[in-house]
C-alpha atoms as a PDB file:
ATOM      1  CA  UNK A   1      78.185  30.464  20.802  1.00  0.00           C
ATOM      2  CA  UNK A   2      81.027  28.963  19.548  1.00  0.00           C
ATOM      3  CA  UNK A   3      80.432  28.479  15.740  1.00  0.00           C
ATOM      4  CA  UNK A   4      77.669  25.688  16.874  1.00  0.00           C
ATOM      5  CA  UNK A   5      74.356  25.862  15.466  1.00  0.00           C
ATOM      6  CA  UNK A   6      71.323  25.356  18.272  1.00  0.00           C
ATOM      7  CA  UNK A   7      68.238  23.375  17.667  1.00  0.00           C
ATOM      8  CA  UNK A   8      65.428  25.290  18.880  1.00  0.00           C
ATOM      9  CA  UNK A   9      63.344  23.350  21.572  1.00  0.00           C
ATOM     10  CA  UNK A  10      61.036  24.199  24.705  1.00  0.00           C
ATOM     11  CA  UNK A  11      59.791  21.958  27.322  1.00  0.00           C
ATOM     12  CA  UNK A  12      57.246  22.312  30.282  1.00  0.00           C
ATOM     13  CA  UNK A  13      55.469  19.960  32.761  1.00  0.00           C
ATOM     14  CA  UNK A  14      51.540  20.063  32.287  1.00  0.00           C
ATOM     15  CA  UNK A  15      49.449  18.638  35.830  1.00  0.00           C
ATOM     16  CA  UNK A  16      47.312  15.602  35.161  1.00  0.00           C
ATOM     17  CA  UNK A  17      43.929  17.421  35.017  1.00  0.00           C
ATOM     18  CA  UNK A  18      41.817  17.755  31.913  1.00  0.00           C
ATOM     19  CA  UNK A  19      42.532  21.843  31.928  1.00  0.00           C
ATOM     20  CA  UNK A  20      46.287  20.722  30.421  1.00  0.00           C
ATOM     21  CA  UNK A  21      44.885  19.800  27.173  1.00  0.00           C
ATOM     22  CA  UNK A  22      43.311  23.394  26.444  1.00  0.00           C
ATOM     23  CA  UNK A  23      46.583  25.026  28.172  1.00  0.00           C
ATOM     24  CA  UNK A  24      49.042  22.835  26.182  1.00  0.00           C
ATOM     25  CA  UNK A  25      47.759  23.536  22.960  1.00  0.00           C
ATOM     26  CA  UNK A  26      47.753  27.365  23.455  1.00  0.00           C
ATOM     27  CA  UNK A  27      51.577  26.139  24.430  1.00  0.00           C
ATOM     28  CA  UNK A  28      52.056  24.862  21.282  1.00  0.00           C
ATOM     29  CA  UNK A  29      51.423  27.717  19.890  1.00  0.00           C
ATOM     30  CA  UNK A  30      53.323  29.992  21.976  1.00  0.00           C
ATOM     31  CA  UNK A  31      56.849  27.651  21.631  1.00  0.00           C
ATOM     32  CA  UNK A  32      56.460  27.550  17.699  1.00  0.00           C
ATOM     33  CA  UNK A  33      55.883  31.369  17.412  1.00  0.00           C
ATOM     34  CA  UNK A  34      59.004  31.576  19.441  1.00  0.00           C
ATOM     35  CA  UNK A  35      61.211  29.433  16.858  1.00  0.00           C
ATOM     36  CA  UNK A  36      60.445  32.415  14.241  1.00  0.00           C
ATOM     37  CA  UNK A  37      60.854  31.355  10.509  1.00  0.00           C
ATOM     38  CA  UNK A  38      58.197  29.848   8.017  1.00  0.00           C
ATOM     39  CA  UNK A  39      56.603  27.644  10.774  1.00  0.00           C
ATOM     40  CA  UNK A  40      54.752  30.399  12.501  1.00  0.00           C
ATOM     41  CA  UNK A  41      52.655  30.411   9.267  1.00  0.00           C
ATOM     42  CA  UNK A  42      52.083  27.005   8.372  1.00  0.00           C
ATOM     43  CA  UNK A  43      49.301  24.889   8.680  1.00  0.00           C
ATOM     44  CA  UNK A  44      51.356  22.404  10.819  1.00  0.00           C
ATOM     45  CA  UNK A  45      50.899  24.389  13.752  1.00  0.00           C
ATOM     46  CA  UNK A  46      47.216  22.801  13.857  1.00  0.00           C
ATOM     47  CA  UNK A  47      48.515  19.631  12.992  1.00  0.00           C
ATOM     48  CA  UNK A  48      50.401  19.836  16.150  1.00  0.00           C
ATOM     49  CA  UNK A  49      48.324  21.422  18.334  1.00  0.00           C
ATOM     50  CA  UNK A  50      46.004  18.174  17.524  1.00  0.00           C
ATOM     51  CA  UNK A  51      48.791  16.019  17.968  1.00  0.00           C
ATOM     52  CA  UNK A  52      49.757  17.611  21.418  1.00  0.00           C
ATOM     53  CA  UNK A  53      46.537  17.264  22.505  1.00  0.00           C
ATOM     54  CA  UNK A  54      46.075  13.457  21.731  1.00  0.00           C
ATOM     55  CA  UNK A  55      48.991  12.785  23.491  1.00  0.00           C
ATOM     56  CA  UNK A  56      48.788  14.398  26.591  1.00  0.00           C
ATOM     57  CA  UNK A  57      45.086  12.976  26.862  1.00  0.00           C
ATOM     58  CA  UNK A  58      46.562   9.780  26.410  1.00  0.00           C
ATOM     59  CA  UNK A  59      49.378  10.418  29.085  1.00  0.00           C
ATOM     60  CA  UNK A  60      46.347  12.059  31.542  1.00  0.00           C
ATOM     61  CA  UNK A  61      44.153   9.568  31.036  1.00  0.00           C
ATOM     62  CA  UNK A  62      46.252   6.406  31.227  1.00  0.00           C
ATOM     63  CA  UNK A  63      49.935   7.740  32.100  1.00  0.00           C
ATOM     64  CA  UNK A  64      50.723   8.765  35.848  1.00  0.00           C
ATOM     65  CA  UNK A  65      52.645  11.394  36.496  1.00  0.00           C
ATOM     66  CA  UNK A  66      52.585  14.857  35.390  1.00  0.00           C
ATOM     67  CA  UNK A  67      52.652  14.343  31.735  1.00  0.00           C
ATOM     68  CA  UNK A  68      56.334  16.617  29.701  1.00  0.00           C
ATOM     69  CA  UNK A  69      55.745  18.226  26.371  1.00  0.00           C
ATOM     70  CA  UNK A  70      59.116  18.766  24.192  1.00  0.00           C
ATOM     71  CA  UNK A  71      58.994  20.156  20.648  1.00  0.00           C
ATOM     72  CA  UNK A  72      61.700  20.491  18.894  1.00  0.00           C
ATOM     73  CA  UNK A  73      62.496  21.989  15.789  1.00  0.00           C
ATOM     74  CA  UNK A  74      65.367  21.568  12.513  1.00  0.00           C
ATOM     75  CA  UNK A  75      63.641  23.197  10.414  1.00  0.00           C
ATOM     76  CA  UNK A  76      62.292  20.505   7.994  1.00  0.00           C
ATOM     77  CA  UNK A  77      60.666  18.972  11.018  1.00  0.00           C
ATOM     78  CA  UNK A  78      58.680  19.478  14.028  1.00  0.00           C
ATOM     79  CA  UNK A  79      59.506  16.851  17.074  1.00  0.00           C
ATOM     80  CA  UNK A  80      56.933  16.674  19.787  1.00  0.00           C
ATOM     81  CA  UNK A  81      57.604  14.113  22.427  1.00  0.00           C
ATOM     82  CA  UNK A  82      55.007  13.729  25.624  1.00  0.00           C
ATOM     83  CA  UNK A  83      56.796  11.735  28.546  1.00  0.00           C
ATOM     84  CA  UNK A  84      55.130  10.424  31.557  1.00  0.00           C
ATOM     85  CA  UNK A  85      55.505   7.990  34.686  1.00  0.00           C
ATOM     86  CA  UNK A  86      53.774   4.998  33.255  1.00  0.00           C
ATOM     87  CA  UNK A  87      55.431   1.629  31.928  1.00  0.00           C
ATOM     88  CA  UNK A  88      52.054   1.483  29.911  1.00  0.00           C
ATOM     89  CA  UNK A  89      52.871   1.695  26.248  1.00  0.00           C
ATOM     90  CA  UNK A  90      49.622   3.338  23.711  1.00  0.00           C
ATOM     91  CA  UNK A  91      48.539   0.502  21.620  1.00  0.00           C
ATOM     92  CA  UNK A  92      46.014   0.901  18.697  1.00  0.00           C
ATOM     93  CA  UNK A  93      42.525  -0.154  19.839  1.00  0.00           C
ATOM     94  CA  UNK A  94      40.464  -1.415  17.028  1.00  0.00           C
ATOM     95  CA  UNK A  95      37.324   0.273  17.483  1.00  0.00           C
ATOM     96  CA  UNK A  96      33.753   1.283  15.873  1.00  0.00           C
ATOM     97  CA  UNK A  97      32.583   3.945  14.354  1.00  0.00           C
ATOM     98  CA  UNK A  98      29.985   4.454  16.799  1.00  0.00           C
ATOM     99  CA  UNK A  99      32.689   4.121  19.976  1.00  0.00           C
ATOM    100  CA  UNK A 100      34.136   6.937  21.612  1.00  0.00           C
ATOM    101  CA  UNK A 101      37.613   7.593  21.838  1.00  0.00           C
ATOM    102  CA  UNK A 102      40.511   5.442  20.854  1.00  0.00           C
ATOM    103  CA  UNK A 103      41.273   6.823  17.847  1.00  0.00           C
ATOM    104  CA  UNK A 104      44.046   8.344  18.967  1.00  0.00           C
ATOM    105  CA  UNK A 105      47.225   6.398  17.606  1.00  0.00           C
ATOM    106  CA  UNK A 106      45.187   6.109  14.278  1.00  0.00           C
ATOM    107  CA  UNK A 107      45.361   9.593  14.315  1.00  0.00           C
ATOM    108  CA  UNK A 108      48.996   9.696  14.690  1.00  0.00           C
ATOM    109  CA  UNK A 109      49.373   7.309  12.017  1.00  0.00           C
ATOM    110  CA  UNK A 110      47.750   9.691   9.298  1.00  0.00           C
ATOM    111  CA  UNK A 111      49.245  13.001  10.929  1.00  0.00           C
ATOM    112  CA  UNK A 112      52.913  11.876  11.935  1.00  0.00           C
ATOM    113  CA  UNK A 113      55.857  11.427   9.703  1.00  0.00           C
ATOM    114  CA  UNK A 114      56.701   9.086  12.205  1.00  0.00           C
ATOM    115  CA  UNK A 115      56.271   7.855  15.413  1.00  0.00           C
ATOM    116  CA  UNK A 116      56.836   6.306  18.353  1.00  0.00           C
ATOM    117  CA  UNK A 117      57.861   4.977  21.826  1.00  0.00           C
ATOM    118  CA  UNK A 118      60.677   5.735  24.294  1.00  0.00           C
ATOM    119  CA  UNK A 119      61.132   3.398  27.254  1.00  0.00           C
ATOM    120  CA  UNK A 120      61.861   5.717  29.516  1.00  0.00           C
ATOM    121  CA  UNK A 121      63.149   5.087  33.654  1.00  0.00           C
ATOM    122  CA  UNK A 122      60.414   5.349  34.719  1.00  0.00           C
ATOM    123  CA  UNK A 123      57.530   5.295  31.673  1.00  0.00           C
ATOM    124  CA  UNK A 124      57.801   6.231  28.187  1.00  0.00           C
ATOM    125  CA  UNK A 125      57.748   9.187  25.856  1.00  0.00           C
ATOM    126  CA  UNK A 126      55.551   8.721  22.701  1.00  0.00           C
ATOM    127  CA  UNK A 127      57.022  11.276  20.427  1.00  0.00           C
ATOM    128  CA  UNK A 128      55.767  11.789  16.599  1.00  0.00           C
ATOM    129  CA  UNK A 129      57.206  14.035  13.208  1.00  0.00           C
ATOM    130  CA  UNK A 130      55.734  16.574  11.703  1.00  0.00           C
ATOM    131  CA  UNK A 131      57.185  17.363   8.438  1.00  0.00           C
ATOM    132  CA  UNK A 132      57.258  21.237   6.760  1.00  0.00           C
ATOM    133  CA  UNK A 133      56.945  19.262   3.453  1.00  0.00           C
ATOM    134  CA  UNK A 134      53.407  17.060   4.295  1.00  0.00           C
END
């Protein structure tokens, strides 16, 4: 390795079916217990197992495609970024209490560092921050 520090990062392809959700939060899991260090035992693994899972609903539900998950880690930060085939960009739905659903960017609004959207050729990727500090 040449003297260059790596970032680590993992990445797999989840099939459009409501089963992802369930598998690609016990994903989460498995990818930050692989980066090692203080993450494994911080609450922002539930933070982004949430996150995960709002996001690829979003991408099942009204993406096409088989929806990416990519989290990547500095250390200060988690990045999770969930790509799919649509041109449809999440917008915030204003909604009542007694609604379901559509809470979802909200959610990323309280949770998230930051966030956002990728135009992507084809789609998007909505991608948010977790910080080790929040």
């Amino acid at each position: 390795m040449n003297g260059e520090s790596t970032i680590p990062s993992c990445e797999t392809r989840f099939p459009a079916v409501t089963a992802s959700i369930t598998a690609a939060r016990h994903w989460v899991r498995d990818c930050v217990d692989g980066f090692g260090g203080p993450l494994r035992q911080h609450r922002m693994i539930q933070t982004a197992e949430l996150v995960v899972s709002e996001l690829i609903t979003n991408a099942i539900r009204h993406g096409s495609g088989s929806p990416l998950i990519q989290l990547t880690w500095n250390g200060r930060w988690l990045r999770i970024a969930v790509s799919d085939s649509s041109d449809r960009w999440p917008r915030k739905r204003a909604t009542a209490n007694t609604e379901p659903g559509g809470f979802g960017m909200q959610l990323l609004d309280r949770l998230a560092r930051r966030w956002g959207v990728t135009p992507g050729h084809p789609g998007k990727t909505v991608w948010a921050e977790l910080s080790l500090d929040s």
